[in-house]
PDB file of N, CA and C in Angstrom:
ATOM      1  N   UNK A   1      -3.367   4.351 -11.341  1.00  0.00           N
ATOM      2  CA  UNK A   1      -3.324   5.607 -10.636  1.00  0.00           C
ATOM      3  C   UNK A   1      -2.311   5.465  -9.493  1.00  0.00           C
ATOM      4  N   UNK A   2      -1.341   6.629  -9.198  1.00  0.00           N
ATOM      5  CA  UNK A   2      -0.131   6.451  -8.355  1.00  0.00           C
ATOM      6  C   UNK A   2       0.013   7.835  -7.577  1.00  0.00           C
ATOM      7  N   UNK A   3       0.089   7.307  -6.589  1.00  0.00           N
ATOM      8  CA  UNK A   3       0.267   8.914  -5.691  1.00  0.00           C
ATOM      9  C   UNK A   3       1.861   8.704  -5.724  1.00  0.00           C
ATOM     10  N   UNK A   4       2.507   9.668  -4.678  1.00  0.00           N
ATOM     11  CA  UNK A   4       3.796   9.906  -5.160  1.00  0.00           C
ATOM     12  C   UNK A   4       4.808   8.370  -4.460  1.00  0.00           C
ATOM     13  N   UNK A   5       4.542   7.676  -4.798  1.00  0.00           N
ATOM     14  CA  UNK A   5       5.355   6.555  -4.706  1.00  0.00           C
ATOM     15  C   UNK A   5       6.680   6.567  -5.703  1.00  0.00           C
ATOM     16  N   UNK A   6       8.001   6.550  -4.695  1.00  0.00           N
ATOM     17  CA  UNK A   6       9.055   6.332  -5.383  1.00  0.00           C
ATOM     18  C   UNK A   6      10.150   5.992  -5.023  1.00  0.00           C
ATOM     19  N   UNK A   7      10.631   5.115  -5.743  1.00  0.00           N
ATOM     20  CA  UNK A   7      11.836   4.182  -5.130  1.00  0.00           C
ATOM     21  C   UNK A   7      12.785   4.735  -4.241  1.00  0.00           C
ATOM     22  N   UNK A   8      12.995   5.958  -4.122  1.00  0.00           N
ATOM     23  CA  UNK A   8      13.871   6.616  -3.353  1.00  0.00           C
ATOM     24  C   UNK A   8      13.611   6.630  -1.862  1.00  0.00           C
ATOM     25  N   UNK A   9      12.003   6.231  -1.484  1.00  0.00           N
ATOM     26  CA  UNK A   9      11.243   6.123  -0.158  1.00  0.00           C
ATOM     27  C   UNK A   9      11.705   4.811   0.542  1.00  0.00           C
ATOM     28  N   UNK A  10      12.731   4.559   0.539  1.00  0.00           N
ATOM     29  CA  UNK A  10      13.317   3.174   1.212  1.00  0.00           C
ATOM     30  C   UNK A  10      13.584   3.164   2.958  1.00  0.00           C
ATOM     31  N   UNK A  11      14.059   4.389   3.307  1.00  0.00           N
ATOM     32  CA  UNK A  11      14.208   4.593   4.533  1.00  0.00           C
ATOM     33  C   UNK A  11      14.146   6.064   4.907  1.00  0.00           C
ATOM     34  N   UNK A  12      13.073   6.099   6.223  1.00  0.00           N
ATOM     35  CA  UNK A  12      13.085   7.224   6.734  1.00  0.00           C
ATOM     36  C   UNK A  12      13.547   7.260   8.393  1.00  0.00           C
ATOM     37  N   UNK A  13      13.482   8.331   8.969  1.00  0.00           N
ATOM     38  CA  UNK A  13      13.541   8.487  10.139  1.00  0.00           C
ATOM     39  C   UNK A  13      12.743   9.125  10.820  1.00  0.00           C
ATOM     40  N   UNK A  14      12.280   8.101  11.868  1.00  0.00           N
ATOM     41  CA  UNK A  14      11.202   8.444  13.071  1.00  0.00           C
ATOM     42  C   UNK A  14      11.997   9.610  13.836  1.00  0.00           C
ATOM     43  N   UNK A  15      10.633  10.142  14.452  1.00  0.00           N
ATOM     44  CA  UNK A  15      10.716  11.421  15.600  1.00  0.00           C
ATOM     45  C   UNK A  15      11.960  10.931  16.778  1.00  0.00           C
ATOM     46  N   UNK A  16      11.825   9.674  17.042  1.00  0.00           N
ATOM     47  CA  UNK A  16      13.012   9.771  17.956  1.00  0.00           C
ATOM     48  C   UNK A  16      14.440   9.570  17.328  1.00  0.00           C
ATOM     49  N   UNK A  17      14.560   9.314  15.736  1.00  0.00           N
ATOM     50  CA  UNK A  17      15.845   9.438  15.332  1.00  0.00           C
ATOM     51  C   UNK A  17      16.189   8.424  14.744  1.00  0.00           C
ATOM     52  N   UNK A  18      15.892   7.167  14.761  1.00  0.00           N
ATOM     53  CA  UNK A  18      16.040   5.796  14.643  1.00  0.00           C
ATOM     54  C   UNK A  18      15.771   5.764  12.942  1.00  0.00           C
ATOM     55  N   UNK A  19      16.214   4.895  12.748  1.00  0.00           N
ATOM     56  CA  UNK A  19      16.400   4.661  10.779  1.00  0.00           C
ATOM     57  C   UNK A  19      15.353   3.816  10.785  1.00  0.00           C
ATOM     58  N   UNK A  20      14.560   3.569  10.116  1.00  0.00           N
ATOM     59  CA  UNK A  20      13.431   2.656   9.621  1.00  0.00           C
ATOM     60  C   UNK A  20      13.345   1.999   8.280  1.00  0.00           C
ATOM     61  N   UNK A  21      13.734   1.108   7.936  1.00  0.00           N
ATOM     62  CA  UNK A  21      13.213   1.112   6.619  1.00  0.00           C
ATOM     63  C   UNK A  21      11.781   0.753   6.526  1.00  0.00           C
ATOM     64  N   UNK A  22      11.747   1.309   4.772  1.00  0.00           N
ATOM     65  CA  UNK A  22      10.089   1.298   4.230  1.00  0.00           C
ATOM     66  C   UNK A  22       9.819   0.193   3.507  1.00  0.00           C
ATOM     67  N   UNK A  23       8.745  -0.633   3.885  1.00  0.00           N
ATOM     68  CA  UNK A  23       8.401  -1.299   3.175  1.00  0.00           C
ATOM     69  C   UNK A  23       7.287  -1.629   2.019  1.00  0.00           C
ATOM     70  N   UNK A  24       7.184  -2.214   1.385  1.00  0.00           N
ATOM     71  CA  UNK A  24       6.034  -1.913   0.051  1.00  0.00           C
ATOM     72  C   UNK A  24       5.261  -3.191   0.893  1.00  0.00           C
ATOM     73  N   UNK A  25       3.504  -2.639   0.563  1.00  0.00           N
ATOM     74  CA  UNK A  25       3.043  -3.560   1.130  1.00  0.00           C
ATOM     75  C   UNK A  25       1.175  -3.555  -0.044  1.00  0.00           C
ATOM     76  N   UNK A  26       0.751  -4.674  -0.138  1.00  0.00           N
ATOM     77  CA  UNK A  26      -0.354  -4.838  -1.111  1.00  0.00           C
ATOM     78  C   UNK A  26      -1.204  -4.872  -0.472  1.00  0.00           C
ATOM     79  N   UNK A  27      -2.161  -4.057  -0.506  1.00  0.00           N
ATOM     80  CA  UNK A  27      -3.495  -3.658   0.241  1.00  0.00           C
ATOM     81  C   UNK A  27      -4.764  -4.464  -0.770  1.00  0.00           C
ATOM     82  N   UNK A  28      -5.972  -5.673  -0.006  1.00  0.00           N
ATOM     83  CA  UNK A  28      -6.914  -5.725  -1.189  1.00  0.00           C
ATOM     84  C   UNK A  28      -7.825  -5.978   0.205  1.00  0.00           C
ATOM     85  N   UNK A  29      -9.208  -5.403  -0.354  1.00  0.00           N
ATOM     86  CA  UNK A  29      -9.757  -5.469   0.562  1.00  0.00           C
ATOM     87  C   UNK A  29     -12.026  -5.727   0.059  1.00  0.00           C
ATOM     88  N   UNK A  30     -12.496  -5.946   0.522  1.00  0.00           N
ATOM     89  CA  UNK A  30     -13.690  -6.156   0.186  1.00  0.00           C
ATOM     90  C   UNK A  30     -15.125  -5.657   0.904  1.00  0.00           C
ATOM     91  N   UNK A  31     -15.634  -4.647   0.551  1.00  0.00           N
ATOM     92  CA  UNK A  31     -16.307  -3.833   1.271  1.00  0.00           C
ATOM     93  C   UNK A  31     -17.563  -4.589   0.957  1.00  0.00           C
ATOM     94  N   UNK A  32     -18.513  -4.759   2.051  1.00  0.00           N
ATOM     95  CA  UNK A  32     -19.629  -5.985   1.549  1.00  0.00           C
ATOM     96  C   UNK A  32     -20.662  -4.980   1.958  1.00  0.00           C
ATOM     97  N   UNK A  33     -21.596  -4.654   2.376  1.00  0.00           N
ATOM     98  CA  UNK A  33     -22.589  -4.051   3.236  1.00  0.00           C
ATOM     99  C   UNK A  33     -22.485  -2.335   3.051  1.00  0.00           C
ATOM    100  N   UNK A  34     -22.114  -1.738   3.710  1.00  0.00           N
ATOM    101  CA  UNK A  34     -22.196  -0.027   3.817  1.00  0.00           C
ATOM    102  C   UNK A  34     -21.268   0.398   2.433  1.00  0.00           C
ATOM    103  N   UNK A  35     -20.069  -0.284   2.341  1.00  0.00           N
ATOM    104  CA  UNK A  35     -19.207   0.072   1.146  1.00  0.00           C
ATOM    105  C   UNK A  35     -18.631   1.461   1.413  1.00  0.00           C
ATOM    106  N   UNK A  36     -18.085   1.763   2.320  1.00  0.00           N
ATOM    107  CA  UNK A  36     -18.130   3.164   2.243  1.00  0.00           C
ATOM    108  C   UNK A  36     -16.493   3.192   1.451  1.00  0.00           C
ATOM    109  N   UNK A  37     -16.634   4.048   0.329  1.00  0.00           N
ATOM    110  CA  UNK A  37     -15.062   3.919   0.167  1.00  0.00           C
ATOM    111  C   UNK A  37     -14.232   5.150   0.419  1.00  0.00           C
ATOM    112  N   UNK A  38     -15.146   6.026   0.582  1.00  0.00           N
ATOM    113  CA  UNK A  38     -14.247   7.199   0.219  1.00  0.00           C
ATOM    114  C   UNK A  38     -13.573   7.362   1.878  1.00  0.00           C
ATOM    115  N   UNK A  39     -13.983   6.811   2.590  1.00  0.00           N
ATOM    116  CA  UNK A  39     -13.147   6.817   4.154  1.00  0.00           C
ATOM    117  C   UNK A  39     -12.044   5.784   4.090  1.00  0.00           C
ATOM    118  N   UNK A  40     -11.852   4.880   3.751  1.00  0.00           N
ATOM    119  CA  UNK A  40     -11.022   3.786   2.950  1.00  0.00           C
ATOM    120  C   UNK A  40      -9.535   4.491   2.422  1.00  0.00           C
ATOM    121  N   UNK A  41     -10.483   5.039   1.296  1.00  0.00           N
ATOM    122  CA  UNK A  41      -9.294   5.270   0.424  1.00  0.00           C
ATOM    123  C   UNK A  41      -8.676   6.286   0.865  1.00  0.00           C
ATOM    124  N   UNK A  42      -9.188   7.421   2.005  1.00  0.00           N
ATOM    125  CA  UNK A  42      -8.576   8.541   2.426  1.00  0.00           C
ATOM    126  C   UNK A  42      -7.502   7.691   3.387  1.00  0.00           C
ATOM    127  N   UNK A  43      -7.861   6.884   4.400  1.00  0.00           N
ATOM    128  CA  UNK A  43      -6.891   6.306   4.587  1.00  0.00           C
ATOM    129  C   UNK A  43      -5.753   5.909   3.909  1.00  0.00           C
ATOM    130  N   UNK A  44      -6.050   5.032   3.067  1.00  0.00           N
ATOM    131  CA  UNK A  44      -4.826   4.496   2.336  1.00  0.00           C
ATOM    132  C   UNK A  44      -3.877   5.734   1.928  1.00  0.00           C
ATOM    133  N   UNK A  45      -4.614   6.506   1.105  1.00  0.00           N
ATOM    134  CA  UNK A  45      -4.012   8.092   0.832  1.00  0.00           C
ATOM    135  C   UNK A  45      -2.772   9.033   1.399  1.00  0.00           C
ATOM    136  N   UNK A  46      -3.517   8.864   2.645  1.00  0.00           N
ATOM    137  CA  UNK A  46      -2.727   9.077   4.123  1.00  0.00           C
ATOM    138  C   UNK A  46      -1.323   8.675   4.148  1.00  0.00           C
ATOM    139  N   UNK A  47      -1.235   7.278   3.611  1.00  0.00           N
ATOM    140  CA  UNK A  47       0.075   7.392   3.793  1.00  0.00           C
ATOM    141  C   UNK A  47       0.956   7.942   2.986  1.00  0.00           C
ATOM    142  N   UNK A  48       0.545   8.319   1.586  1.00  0.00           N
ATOM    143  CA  UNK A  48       1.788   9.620   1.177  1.00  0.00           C
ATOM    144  C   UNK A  48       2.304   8.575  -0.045  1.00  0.00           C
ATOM    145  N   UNK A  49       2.428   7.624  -0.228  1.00  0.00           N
ATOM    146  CA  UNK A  49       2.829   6.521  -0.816  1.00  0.00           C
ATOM    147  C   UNK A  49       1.798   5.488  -1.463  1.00  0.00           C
ATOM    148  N   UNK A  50       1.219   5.672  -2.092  1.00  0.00           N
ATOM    149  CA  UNK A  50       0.711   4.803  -2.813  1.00  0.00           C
ATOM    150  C   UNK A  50       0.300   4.624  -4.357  1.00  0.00           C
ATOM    151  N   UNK A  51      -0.036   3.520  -4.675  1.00  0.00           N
ATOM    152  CA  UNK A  51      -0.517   2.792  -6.254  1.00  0.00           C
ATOM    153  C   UNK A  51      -1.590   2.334  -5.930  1.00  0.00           C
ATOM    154  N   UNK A  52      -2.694   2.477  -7.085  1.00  0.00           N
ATOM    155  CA  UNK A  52      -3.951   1.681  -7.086  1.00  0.00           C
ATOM    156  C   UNK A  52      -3.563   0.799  -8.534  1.00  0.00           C
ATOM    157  N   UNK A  53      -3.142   0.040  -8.770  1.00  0.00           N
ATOM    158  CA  UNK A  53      -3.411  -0.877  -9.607  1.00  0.00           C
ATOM    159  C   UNK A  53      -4.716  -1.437 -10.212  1.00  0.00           C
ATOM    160  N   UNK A  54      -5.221  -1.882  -9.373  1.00  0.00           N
ATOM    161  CA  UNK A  54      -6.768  -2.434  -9.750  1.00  0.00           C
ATOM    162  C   UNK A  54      -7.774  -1.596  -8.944  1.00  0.00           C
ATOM    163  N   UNK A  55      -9.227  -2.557  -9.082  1.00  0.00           N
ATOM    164  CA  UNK A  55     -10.044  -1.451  -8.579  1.00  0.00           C
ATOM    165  C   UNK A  55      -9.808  -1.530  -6.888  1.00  0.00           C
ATOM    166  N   UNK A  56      -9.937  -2.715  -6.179  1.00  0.00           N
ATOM    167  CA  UNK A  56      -9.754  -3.004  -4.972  1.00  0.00           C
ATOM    168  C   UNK A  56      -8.394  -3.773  -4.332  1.00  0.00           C
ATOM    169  N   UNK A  57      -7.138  -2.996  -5.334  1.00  0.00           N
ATOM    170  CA  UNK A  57      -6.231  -3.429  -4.861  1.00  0.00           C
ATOM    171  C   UNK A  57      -4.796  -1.737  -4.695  1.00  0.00           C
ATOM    172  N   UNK A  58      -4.497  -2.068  -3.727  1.00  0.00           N
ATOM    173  CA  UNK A  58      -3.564  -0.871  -3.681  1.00  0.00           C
ATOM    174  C   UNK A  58      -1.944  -1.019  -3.352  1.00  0.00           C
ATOM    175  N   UNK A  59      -1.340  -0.567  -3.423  1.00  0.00           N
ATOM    176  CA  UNK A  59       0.297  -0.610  -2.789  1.00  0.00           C
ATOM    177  C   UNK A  59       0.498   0.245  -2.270  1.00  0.00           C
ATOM    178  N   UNK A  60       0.983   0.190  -0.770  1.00  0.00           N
ATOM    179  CA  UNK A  60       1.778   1.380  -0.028  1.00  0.00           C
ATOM    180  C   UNK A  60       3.199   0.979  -0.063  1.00  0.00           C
ATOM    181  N   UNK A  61       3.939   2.161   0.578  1.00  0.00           N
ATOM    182  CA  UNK A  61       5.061   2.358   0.827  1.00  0.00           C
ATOM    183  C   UNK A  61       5.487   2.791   2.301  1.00  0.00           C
ATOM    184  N   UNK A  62       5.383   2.026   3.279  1.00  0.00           N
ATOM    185  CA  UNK A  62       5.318   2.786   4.957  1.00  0.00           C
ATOM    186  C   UNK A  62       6.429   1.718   5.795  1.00  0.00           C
ATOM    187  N   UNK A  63       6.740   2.340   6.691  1.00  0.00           N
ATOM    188  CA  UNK A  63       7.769   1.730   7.939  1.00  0.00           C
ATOM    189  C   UNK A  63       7.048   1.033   8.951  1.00  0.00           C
ATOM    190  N   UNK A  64       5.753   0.977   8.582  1.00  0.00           N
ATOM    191  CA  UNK A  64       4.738   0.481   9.452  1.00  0.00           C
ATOM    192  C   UNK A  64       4.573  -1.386   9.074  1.00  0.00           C
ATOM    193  N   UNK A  65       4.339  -2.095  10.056  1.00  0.00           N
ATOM    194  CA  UNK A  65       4.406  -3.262   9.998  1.00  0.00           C
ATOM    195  C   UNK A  65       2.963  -3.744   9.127  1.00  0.00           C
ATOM    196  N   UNK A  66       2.604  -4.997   8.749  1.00  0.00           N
ATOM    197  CA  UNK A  66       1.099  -4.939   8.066  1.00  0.00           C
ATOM    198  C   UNK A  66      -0.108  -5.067   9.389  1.00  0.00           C
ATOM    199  N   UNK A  67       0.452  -5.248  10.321  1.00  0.00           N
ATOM    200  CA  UNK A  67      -0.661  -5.467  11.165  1.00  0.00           C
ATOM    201  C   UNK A  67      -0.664  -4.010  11.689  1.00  0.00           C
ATOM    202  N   UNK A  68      -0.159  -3.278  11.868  1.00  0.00           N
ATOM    203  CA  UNK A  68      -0.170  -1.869  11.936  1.00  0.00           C
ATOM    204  C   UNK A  68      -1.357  -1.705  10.215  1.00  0.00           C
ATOM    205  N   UNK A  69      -0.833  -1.687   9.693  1.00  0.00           N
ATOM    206  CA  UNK A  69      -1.681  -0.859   8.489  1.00  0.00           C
ATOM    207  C   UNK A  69      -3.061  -1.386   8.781  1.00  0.00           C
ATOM    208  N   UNK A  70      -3.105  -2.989   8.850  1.00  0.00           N
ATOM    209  CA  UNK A  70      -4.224  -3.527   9.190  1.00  0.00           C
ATOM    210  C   UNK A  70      -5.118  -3.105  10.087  1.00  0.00           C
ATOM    211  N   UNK A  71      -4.138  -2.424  11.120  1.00  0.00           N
ATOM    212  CA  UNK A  71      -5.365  -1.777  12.667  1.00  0.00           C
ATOM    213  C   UNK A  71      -5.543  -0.310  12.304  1.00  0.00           C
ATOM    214  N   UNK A  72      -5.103  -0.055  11.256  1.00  0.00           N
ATOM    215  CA  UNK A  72      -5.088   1.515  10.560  1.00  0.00           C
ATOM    216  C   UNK A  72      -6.818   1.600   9.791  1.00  0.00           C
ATOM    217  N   UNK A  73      -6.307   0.689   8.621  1.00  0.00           N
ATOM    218  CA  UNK A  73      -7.504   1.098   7.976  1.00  0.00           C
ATOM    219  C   UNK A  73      -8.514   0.063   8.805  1.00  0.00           C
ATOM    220  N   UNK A  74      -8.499  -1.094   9.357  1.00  0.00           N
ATOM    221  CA  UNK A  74      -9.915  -1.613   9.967  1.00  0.00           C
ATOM    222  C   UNK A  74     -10.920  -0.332  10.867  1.00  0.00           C
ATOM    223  N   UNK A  75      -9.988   0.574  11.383  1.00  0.00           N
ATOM    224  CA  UNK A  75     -10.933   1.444  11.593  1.00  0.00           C
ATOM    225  C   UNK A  75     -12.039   1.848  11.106  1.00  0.00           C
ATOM    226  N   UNK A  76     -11.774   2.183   9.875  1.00  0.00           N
ATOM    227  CA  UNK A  76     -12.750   2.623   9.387  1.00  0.00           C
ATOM    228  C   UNK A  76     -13.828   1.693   8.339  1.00  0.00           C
ATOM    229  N   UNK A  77     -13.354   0.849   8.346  1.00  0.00           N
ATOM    230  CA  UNK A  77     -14.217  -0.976   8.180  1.00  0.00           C
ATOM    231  C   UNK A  77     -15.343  -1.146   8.727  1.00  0.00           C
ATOM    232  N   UNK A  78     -16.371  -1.833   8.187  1.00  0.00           N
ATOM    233  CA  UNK A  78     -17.415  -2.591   9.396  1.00  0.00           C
ATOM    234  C   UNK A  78     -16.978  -4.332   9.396  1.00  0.00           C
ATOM    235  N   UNK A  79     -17.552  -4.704  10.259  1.00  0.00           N
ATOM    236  CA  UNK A  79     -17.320  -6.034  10.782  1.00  0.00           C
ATOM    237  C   UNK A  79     -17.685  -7.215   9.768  1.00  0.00           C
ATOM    238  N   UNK A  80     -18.142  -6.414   8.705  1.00  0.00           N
ATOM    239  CA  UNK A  80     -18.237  -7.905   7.558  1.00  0.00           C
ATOM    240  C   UNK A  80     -17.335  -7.716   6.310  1.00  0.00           C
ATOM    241  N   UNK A  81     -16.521  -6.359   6.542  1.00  0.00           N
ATOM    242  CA  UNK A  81     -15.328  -6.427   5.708  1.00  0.00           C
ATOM    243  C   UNK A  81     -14.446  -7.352   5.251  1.00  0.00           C
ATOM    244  N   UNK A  82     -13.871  -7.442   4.288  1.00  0.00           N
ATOM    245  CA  UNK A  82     -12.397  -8.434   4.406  1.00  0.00           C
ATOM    246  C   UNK A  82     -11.565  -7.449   4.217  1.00  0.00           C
ATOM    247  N   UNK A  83      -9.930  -8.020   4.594  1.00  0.00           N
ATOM    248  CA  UNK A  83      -8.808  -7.202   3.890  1.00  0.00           C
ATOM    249  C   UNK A  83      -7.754  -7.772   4.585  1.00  0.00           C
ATOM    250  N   UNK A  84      -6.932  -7.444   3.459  1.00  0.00           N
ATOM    251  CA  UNK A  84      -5.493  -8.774   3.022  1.00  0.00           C
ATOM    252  C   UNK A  84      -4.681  -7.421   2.913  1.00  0.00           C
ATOM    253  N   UNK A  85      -3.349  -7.420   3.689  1.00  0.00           N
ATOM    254  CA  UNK A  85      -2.129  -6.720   3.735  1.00  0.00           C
ATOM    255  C   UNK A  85      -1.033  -7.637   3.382  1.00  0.00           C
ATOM    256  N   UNK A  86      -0.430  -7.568   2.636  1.00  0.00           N
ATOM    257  CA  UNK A  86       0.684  -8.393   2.471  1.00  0.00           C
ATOM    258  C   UNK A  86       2.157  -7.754   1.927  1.00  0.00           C
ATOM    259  N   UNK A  87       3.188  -7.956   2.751  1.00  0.00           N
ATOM    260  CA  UNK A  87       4.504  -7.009   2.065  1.00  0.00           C
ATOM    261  C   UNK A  87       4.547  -7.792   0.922  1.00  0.00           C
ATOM    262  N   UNK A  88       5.335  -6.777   0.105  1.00  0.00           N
ATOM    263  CA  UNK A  88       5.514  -7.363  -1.274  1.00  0.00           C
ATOM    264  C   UNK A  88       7.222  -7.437  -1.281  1.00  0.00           C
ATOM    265  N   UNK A  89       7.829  -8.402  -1.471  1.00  0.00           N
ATOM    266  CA  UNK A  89       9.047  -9.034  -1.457  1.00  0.00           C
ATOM    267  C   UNK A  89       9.451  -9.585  -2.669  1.00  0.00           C
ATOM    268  N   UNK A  90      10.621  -9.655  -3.346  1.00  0.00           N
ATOM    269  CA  UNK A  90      11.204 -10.813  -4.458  1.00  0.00           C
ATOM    270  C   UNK A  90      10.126 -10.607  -5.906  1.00  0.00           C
ATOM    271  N   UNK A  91       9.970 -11.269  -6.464  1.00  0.00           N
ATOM    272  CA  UNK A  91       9.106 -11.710  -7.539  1.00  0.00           C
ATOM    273  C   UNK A  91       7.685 -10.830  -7.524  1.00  0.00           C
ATOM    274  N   UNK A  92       7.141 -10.778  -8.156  1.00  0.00           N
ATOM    275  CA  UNK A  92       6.076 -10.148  -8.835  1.00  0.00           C
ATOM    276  C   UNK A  92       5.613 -10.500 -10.043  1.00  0.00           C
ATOM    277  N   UNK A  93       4.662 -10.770 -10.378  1.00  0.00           N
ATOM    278  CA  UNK A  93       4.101 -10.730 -11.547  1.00  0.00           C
ATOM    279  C   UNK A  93       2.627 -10.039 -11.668  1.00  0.00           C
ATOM    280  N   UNK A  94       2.334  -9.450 -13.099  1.00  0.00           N
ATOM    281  CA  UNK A  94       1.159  -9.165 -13.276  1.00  0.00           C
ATOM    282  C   UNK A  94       0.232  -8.870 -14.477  1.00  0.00           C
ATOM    283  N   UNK A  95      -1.233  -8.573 -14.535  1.00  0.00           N
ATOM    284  CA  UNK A  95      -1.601  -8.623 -16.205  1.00  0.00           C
ATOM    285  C   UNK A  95      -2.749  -7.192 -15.766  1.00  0.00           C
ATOM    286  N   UNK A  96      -3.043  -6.807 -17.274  1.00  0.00           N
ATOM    287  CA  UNK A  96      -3.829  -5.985 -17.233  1.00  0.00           C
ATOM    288  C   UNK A  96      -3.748  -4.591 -16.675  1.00  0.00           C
ATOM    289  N   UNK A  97      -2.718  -3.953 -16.144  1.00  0.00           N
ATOM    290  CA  UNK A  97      -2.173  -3.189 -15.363  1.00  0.00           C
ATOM    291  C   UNK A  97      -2.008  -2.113 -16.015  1.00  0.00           C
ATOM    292  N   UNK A  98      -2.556  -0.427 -15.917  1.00  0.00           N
ATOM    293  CA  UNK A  98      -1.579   0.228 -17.125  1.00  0.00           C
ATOM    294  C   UNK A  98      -0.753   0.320 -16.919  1.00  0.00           C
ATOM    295  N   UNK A  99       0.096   0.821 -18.211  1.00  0.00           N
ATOM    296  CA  UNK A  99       1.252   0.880 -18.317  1.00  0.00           C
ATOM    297  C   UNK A  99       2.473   1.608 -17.186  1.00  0.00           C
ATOM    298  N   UNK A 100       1.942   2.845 -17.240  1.00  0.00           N
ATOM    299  CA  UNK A 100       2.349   4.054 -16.242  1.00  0.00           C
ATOM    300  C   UNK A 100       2.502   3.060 -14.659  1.00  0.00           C
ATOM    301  N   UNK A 101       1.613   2.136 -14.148  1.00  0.00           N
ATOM    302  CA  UNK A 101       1.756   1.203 -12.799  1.00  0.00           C
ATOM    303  C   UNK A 101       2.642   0.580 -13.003  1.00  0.00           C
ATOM    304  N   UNK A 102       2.108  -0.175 -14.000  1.00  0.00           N
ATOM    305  CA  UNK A 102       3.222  -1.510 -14.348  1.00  0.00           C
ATOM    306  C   UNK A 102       4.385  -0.857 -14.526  1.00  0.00           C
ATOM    307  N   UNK A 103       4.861   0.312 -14.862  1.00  0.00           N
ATOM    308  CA  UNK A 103       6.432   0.708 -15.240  1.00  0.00           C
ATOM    309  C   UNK A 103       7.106   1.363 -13.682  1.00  0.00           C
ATOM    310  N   UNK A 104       6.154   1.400 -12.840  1.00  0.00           N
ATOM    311  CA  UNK A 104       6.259   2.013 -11.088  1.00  0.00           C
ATOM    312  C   UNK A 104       6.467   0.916 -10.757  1.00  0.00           C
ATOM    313  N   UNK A 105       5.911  -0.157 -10.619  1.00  0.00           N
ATOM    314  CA  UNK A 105       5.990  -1.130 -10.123  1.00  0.00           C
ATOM    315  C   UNK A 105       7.541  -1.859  -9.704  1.00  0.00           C
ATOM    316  N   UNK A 106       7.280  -2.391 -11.347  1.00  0.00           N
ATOM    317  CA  UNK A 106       8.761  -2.913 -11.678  1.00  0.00           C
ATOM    318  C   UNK A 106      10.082  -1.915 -11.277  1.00  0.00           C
ATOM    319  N   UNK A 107       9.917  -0.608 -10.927  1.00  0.00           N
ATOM    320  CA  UNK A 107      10.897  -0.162 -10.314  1.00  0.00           C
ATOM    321  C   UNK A 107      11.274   0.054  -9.137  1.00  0.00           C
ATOM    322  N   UNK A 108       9.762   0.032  -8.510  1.00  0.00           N
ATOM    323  CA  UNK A 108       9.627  -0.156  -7.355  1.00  0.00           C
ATOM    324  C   UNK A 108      10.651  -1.584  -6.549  1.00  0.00           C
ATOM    325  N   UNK A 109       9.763  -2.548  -7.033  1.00  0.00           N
ATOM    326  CA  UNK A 109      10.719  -4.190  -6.676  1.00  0.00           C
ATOM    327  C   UNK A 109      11.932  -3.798  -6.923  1.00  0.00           C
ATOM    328  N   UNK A 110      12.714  -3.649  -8.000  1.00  0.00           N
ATOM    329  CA  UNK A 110      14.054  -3.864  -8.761  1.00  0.00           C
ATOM    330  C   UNK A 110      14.922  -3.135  -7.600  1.00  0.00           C
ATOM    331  N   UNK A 111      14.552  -1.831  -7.095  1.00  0.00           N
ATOM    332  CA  UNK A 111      15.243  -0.660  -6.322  1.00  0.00           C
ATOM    333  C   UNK A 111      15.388  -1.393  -5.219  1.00  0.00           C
ATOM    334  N   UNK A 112      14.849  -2.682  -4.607  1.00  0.00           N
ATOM    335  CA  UNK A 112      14.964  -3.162  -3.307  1.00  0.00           C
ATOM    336  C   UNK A 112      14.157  -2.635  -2.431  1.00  0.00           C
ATOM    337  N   UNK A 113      13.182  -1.164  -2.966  1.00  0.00           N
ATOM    338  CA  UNK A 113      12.367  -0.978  -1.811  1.00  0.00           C
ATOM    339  C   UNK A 113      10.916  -2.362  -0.927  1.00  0.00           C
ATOM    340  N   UNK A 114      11.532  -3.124  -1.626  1.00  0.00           N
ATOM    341  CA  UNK A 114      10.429  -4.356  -0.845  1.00  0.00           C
ATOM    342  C   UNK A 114      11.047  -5.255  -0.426  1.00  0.00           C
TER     343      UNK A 114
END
């Protein structure tokens, strides 16, 4: 499942004018206790850019650093959460993926947006 993620999202420009580039970044995260997801995933949502690949794994597309995304969605986290942000750079590999991701994906990397 893919919201509108597309290679063309490489660089935008902030309110004060400044060029940013976008980076692709892998969201996985582990809801232990309350589970709430649907506040979660509205987050992730939020940013306008994303892939769900698996069940608890996602890809954005934002100018935002990972510790930014990280203080984004921990909001809405409780304290026995986990969650792993990591830009996605170079190489990739993957299994089990449908097709329709896996064919975003790989264009995603290839375009340099990561």
């Amino acid at each position: 499942m893919c919201g509108r993620l597309q290679p063309a999202a490489i660089a935008i420009t902030d309110p004060l004018g400044e060029l940013k580039h976008t980076g692709l970044y892998q969201i996985t995260y582990d809801l232990r206790k309350q589970r709430d997801y649907q506040s979660l995933h509205a987050r992730i949502k939020a940013y306008g850019a994303w892939c769900r690949p698996l069940e608890s794994t996602w890809i954005i597309s934002t100018p935002q650093s990972a510790a930014q995304v990280r203080d984004n969605l921990k909001a809405v986290m409780d304290r026995d959460d986990g969650l792993l942000v990591t830009r996605l750079q170079g190489e990739a590999a993957w299994y089990g993926v449908p097709p329709e991701v896996s064919s975003r994906l790989k264009s995603l990397l290839e375009s340099g947006a990561a």
